[in-house]
Structure formats: C-alpha cells, structure tokens
PDB file of N, CA and C in Angstrom:
ATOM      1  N   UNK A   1       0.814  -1.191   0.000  1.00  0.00           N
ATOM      2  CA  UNK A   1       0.000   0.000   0.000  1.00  0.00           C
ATOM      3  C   UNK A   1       0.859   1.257   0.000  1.00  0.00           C
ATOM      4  N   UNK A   2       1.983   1.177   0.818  1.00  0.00           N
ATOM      5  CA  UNK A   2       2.815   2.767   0.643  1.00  0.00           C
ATOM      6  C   UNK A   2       3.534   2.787  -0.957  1.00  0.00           C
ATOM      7  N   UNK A   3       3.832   1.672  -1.481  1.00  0.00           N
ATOM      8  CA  UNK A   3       4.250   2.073  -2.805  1.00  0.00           C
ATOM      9  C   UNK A   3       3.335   2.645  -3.546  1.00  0.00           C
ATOM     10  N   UNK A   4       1.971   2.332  -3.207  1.00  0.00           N
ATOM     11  CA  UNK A   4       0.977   3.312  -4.373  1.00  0.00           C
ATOM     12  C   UNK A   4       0.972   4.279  -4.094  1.00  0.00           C
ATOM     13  N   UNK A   5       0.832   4.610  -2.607  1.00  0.00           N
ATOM     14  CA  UNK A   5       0.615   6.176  -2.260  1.00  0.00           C
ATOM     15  C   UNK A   5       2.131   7.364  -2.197  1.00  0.00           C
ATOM     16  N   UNK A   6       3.240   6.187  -2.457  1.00  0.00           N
ATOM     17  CA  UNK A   6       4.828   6.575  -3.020  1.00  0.00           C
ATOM     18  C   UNK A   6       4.458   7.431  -4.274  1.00  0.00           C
ATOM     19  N   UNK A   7       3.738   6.160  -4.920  1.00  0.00           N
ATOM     20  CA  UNK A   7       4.062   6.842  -6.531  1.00  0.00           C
ATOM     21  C   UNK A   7       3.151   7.677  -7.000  1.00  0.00           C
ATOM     22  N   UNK A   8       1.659   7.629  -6.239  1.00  0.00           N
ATOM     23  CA  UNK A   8       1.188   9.024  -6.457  1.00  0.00           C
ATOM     24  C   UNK A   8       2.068  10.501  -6.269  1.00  0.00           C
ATOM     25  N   UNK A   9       2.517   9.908  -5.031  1.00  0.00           N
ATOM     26  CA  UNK A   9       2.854  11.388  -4.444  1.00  0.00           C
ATOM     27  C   UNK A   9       4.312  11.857  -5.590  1.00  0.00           C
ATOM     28  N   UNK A  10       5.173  10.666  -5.727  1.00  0.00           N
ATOM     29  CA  UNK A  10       6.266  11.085  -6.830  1.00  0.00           C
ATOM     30  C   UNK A  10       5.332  11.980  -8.289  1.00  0.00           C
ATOM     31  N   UNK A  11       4.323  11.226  -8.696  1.00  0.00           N
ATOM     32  CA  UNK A  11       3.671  11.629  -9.951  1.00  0.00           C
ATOM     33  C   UNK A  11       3.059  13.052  -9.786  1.00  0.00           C
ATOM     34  N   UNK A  12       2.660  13.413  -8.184  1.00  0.00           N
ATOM     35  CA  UNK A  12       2.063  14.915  -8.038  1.00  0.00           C
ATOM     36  C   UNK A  12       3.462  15.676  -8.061  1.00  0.00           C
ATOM     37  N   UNK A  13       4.131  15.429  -7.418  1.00  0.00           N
ATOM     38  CA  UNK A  13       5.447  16.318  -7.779  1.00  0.00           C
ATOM     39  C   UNK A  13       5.653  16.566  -8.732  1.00  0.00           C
ATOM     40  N   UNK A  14       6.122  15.265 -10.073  1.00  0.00           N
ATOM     41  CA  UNK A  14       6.665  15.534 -10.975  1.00  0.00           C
ATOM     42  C   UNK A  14       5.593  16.387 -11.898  1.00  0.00           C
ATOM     43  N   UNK A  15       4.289  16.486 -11.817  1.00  0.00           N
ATOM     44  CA  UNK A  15       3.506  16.588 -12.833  1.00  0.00           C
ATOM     45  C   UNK A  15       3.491  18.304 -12.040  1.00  0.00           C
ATOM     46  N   UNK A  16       3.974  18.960 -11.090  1.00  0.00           N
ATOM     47  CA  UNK A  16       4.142  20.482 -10.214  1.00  0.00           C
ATOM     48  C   UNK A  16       5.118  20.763 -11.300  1.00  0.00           C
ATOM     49  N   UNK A  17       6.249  19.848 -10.968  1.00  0.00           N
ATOM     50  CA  UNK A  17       7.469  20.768 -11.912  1.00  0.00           C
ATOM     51  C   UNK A  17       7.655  20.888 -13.284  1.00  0.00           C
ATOM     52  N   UNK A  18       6.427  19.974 -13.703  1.00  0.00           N
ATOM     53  CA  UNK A  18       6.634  19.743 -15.390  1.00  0.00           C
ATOM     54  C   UNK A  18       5.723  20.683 -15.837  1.00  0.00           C
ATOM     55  N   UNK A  19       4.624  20.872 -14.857  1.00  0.00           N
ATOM     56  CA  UNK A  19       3.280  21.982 -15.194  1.00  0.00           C
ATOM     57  C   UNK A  19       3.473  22.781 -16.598  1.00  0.00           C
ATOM     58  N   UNK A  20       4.243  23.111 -16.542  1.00  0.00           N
ATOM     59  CA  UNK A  20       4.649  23.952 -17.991  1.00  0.00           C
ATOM     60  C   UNK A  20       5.403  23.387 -19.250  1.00  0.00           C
ATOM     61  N   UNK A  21       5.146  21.908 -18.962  1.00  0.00           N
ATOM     62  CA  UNK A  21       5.949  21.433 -20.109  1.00  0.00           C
ATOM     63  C   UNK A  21       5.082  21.487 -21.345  1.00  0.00           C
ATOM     64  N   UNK A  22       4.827  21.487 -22.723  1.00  0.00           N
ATOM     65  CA  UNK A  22       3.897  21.340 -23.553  1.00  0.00           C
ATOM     66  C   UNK A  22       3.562  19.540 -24.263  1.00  0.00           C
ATOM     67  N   UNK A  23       4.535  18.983 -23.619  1.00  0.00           N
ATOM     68  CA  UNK A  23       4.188  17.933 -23.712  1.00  0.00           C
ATOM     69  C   UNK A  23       2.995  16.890 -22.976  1.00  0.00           C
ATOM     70  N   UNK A  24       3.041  17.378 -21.737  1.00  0.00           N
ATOM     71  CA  UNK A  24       1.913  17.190 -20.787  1.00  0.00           C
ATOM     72  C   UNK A  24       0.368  17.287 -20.906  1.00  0.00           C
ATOM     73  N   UNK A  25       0.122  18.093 -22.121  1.00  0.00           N
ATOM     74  CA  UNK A  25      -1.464  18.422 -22.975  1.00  0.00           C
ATOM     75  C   UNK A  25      -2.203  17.246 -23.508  1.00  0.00           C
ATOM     76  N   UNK A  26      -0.933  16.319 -23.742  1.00  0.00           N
ATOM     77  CA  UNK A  26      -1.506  14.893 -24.350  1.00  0.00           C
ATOM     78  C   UNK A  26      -1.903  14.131 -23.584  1.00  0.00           C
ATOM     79  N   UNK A  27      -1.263  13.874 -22.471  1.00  0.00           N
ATOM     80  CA  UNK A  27      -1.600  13.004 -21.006  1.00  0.00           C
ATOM     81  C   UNK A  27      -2.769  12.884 -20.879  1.00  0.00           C
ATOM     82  N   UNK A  28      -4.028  13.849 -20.911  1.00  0.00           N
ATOM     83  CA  UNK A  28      -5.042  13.443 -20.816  1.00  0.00           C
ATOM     84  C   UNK A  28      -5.728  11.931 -21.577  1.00  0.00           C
ATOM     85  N   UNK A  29      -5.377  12.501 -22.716  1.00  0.00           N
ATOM     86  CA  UNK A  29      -5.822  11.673 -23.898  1.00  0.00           C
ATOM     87  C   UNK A  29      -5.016   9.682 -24.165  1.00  0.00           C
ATOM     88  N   UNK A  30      -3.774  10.116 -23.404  1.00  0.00           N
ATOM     89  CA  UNK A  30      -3.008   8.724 -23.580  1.00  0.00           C
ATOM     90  C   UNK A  30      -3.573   8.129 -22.176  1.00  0.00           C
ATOM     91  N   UNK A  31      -4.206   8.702 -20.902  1.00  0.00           N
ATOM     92  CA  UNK A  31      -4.817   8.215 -19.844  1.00  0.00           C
ATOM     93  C   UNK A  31      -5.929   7.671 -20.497  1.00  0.00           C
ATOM     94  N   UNK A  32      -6.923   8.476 -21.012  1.00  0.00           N
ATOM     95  CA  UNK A  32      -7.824   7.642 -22.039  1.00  0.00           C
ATOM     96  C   UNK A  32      -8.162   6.797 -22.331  1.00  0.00           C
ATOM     97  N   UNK A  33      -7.330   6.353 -23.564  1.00  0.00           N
ATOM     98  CA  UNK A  33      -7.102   5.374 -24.221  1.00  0.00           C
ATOM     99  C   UNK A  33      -6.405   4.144 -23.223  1.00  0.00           C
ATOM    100  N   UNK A  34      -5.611   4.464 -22.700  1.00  0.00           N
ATOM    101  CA  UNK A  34      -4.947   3.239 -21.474  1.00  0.00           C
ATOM    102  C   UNK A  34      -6.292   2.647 -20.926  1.00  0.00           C
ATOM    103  N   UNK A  35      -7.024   3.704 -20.836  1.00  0.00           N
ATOM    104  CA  UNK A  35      -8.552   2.932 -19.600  1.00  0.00           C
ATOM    105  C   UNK A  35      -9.154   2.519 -20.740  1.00  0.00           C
ATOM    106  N   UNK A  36      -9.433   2.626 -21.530  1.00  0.00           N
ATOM    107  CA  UNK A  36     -10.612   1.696 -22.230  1.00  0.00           C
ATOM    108  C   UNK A  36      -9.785   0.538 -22.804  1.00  0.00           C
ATOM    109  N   UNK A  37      -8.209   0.680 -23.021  1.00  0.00           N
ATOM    110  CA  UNK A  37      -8.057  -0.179 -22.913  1.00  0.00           C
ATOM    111  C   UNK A  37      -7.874  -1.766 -22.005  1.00  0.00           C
ATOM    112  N   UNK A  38      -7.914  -0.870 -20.954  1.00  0.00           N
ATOM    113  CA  UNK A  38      -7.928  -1.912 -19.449  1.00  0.00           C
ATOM    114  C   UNK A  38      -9.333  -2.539 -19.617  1.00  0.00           C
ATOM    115  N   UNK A  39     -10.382  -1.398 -19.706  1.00  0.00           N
ATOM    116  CA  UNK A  39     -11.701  -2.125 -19.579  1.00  0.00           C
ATOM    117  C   UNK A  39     -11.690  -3.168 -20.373  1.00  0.00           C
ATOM    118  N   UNK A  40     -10.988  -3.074 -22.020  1.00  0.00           N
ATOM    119  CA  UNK A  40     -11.305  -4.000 -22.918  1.00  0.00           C
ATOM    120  C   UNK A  40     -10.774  -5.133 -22.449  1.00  0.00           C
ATOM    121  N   UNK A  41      -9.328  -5.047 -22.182  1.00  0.00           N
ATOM    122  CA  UNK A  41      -8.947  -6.351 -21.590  1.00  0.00           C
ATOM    123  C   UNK A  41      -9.207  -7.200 -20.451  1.00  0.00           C
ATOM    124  N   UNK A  42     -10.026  -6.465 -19.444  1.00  0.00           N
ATOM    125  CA  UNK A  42     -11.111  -7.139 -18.469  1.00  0.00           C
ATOM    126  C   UNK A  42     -12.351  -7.386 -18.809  1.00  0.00           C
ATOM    127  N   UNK A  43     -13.168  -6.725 -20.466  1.00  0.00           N
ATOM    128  CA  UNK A  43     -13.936  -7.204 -20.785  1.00  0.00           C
ATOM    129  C   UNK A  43     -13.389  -8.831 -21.483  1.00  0.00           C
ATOM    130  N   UNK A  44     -12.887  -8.690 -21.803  1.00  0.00           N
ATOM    131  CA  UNK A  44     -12.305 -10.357 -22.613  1.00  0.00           C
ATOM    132  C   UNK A  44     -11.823 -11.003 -21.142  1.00  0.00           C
ATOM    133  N   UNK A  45     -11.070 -10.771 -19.978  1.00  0.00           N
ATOM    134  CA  UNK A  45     -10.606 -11.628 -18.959  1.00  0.00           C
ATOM    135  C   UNK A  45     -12.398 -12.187 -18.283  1.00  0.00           C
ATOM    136  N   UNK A  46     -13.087 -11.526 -18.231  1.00  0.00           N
ATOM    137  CA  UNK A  46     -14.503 -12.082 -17.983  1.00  0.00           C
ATOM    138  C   UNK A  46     -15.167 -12.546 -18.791  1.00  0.00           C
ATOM    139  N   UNK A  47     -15.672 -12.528 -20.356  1.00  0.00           N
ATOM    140  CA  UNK A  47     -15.869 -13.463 -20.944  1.00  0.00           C
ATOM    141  C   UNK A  47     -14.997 -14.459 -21.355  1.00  0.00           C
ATOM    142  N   UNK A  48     -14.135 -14.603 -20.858  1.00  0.00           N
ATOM    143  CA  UNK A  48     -13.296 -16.347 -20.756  1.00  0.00           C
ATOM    144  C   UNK A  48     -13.785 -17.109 -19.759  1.00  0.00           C
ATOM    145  N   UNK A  49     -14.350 -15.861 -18.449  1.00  0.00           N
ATOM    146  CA  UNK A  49     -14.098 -16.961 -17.510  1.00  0.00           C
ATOM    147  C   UNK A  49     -15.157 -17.516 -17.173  1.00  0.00           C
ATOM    148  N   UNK A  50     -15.797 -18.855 -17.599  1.00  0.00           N
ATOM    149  CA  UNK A  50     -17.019 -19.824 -17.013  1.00  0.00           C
ATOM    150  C   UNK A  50     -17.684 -19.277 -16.250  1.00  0.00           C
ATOM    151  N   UNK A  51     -17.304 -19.262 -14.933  1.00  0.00           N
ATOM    152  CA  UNK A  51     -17.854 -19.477 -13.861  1.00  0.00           C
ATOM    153  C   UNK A  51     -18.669 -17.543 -13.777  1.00  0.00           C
ATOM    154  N   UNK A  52     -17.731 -17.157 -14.040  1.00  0.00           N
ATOM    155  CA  UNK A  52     -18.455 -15.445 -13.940  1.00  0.00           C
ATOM    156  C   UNK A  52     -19.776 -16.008 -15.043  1.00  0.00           C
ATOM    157  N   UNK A  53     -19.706 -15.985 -16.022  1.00  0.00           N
ATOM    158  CA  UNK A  53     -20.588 -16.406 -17.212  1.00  0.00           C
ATOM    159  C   UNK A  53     -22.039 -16.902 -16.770  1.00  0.00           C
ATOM    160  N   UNK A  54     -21.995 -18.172 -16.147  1.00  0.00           N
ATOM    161  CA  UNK A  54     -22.889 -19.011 -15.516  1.00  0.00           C
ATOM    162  C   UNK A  54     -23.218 -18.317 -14.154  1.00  0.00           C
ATOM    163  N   UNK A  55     -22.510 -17.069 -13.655  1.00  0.00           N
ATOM    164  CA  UNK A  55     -23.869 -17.010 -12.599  1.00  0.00           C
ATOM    165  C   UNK A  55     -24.067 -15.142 -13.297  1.00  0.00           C
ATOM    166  N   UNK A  56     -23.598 -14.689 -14.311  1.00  0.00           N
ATOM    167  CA  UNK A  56     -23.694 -13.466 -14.566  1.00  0.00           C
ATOM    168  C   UNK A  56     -25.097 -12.709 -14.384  1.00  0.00           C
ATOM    169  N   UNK A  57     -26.148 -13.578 -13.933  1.00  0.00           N
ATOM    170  CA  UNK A  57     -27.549 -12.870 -13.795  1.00  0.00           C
ATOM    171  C   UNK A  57     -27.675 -12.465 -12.332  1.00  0.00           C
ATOM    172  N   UNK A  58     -26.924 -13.175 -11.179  1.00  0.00           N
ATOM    173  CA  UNK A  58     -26.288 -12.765  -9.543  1.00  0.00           C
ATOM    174  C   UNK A  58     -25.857 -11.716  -9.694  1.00  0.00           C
ATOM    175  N   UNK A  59     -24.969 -11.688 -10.382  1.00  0.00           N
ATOM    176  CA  UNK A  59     -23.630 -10.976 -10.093  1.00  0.00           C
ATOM    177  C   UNK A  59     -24.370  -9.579 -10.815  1.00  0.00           C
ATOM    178  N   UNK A  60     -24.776  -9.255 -11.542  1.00  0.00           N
ATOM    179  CA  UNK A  60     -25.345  -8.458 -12.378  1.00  0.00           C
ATOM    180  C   UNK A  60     -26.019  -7.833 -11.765  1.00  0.00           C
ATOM    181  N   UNK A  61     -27.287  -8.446 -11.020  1.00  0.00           N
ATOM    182  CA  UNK A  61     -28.207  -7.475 -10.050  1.00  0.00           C
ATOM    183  C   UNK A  61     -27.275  -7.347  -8.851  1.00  0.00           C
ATOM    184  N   UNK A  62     -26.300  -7.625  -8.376  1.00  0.00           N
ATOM    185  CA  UNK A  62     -25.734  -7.345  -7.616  1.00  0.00           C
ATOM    186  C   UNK A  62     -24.730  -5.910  -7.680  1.00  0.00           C
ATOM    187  N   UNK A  63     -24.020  -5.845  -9.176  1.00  0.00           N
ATOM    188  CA  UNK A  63     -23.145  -5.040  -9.279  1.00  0.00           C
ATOM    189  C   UNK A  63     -24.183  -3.876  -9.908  1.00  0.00           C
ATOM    190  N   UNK A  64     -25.260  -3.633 -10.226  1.00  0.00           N
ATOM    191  CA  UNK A  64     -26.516  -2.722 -10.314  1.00  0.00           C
ATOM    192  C   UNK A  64     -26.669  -2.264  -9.097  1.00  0.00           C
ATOM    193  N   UNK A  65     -27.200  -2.900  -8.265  1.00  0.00           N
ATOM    194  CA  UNK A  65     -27.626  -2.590  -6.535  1.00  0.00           C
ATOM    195  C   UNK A  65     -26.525  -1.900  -5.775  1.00  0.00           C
ATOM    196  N   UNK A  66     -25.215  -2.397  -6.222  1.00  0.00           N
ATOM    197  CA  UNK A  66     -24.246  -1.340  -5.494  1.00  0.00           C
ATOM    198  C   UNK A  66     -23.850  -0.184  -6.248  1.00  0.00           C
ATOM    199  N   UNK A  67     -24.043  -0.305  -7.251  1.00  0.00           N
ATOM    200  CA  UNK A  67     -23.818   1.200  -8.113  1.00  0.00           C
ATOM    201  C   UNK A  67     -24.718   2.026  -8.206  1.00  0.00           C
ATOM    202  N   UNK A  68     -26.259   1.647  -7.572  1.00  0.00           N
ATOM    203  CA  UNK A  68     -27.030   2.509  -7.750  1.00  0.00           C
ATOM    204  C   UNK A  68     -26.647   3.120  -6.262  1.00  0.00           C
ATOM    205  N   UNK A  69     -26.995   2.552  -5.543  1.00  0.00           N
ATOM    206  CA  UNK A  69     -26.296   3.093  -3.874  1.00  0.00           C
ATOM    207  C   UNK A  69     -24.765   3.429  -3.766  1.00  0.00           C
ATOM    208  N   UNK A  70     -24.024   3.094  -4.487  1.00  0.00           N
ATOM    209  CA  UNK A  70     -23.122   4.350  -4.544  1.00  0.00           C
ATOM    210  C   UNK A  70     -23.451   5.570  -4.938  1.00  0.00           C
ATOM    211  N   UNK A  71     -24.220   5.348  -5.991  1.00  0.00           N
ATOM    212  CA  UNK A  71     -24.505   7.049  -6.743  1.00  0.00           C
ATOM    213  C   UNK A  71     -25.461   7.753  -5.866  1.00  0.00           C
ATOM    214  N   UNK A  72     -26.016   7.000  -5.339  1.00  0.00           N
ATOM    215  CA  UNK A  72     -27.222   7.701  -4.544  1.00  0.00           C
ATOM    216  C   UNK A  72     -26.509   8.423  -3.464  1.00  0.00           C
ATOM    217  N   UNK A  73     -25.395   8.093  -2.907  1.00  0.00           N
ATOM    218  CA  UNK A  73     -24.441   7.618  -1.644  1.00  0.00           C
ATOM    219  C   UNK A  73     -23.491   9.149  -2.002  1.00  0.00           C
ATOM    220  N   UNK A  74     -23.173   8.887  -3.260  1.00  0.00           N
ATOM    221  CA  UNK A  74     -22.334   9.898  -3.602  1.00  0.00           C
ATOM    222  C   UNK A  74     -23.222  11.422  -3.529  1.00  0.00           C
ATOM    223  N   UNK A  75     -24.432  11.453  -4.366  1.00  0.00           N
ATOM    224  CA  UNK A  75     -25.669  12.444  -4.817  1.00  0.00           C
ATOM    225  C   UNK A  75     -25.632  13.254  -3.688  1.00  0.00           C
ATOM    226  N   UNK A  76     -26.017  12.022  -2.353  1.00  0.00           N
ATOM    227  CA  UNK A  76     -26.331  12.926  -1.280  1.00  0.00           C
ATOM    228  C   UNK A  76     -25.157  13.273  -0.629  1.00  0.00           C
ATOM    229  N   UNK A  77     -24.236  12.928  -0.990  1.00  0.00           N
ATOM    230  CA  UNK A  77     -23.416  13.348   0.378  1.00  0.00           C
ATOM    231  C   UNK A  77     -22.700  15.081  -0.592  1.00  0.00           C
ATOM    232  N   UNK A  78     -22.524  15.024  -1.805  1.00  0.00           N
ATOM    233  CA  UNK A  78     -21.871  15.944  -2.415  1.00  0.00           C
ATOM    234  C   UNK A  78     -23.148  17.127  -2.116  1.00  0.00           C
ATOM    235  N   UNK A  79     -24.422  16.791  -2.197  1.00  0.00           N
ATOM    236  CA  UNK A  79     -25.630  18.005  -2.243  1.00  0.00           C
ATOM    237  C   UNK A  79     -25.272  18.596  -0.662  1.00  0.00           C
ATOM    238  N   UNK A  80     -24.902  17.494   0.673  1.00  0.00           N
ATOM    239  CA  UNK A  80     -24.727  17.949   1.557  1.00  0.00           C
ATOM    240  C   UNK A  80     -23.619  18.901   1.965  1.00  0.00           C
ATOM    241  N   UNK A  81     -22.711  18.657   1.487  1.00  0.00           N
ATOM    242  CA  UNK A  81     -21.477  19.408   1.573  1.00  0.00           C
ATOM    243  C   UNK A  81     -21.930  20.843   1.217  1.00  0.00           C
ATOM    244  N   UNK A  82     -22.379  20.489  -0.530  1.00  0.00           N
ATOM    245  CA  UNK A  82     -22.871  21.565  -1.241  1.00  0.00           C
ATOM    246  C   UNK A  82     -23.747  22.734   0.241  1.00  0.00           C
ATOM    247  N   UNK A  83     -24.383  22.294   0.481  1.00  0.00           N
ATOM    248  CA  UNK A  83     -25.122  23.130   1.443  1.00  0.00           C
ATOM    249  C   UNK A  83     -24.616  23.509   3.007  1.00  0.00           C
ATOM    250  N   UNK A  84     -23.444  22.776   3.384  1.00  0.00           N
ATOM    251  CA  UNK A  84     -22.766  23.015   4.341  1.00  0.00           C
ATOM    252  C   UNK A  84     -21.331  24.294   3.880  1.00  0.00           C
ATOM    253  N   UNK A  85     -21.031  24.337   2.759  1.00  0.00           N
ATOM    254  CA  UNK A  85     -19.945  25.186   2.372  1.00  0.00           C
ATOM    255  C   UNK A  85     -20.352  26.412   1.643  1.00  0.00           C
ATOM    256  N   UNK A  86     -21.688  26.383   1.351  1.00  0.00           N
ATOM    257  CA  UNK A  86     -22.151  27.424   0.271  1.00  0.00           C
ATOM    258  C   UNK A  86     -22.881  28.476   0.983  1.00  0.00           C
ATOM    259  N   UNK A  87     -23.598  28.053   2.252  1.00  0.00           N
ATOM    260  CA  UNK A  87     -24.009  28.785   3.041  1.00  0.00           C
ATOM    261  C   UNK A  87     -25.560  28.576   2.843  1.00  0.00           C
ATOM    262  N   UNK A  88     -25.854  27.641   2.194  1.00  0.00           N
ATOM    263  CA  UNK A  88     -26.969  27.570   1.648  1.00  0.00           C
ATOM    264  C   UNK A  88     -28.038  26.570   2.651  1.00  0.00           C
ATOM    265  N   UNK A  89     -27.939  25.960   3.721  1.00  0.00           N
ATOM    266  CA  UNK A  89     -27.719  25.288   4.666  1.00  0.00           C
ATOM    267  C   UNK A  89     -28.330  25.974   5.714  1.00  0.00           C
ATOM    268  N   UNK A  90     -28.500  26.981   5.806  1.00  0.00           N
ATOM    269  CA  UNK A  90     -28.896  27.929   7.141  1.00  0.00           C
ATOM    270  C   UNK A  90     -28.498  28.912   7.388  1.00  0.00           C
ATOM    271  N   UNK A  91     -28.599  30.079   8.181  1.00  0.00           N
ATOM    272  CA  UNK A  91     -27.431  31.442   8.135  1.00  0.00           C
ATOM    273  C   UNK A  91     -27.297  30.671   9.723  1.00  0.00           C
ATOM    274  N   UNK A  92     -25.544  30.949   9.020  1.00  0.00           N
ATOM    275  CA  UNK A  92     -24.409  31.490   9.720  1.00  0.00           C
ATOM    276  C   UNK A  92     -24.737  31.979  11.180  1.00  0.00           C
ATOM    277  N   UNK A  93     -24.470  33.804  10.726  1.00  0.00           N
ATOM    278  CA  UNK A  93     -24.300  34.362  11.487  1.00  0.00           C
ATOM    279  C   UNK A  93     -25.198  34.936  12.587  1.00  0.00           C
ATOM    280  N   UNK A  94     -26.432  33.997  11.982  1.00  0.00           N
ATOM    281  CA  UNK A  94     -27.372  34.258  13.343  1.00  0.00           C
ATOM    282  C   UNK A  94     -28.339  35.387  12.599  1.00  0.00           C
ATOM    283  N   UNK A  95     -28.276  35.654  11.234  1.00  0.00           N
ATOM    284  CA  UNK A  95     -29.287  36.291  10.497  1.00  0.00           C
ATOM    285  C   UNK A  95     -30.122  35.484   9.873  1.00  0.00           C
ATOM    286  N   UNK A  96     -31.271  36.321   9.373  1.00  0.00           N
ATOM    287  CA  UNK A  96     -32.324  35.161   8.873  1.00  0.00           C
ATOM    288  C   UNK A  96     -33.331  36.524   8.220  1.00  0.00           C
ATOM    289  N   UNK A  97     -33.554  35.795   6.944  1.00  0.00           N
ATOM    290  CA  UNK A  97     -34.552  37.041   6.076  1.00  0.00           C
ATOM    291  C   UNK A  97     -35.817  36.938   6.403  1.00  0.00           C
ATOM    292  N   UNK A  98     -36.437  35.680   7.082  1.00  0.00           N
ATOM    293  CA  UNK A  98     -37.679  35.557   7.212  1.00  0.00           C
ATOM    294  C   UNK A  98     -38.620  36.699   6.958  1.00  0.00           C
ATOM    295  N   UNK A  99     -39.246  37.701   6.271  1.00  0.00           N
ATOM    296  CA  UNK A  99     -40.131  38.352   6.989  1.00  0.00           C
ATOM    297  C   UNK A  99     -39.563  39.777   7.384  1.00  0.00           C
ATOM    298  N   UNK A 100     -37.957  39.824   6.797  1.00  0.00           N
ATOM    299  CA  UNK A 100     -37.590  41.062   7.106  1.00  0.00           C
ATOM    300  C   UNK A 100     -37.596  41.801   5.603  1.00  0.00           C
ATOM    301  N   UNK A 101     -38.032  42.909   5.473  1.00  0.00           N
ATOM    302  CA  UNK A 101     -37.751  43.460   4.862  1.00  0.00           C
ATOM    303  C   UNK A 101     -36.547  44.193   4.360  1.00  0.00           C
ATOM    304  N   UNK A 102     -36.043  44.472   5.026  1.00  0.00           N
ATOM    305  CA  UNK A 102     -34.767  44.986   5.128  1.00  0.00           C
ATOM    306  C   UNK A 102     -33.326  44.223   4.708  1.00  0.00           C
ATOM    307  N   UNK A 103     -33.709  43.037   4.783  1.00  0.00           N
ATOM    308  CA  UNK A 103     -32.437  41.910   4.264  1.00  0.00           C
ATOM    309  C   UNK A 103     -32.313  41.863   2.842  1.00  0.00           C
TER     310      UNK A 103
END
C-alpha cells in the first residue's frame, strides 16, 4: 500500500514541476485510451471466464444494486457538503430574512 501512495505522491510532484511542459497536454488523452483499454482487456478476462458467465444474472443485479447506492451515496453526500460550504444550509451568522424586509 505505501508504494501506491509513493508513486502518487512522486507523480504529483513531478507533474508540479513539469506543469509547464507542452508535452503534458496529451496526457489526458493517452490516460484515455490506457482505460478503455484496461476495460477492454477485463472485458475479454470475464468473458473467458465460465464461472463469472454461468452465474452473470447474480452478479449483475448485484453489481446494479451497489452502483445505484453508490450514486445515490455519492448524490447525497456531495448536495450535503454543497449546502454546508455554500451557506446555503442555514445562516451562519445568526441572520435570517424571514419576513424582514430589510435583508
């Protein structure tokens, strides 16, 4: 586990001091392509494998049910923040427009 969080932290450095390199514009795009290529090659490592295959109708409503409750999981917790940092959440400072004209 510390070697991953090694080589992040080497890659945030290096990617501070390179900030201005013009080569670095592409990175997005070669990250990209690397991930769909991963997906592709875990799409083919799972259709090889039997046993995923034969229960893929489990596993399926299963990996649905947690992705919907992640997102849901995620939805609310980002709307909460949202309303804890924005001020949007309640006043602060002990003001409140209710009914005032003056606010």
């Amino acid at each position: 586990m510390i070697h991953l969080i090694l080589t992040i932290a080497a890659g945030l450095c290096a990617g501070y001091l390179l900030r201005r390199w013009k080569a670095l514009e592409h990175v997005g795009k070669a990250i990209s392509v690397t991930i769909w290529a991963m997906l592709f090659i875990m799409g083919v490592k799972i259709g090889a494998d039997r046993q995923i295959l034969d229960n893929i109708s489990t596993l399926g409503w299963q990996a649905l049910l947690l992705s919907l409750a992640s997102v849901a999981g995620s939805v609310f917790f980002a709307f909460l923040l949202y309303r804890i940092f924005s001020g949007r959440g309640g006043a602060r400072d002990g003001s409140s427009d209710s009914g005032n004209p003056d606010v």
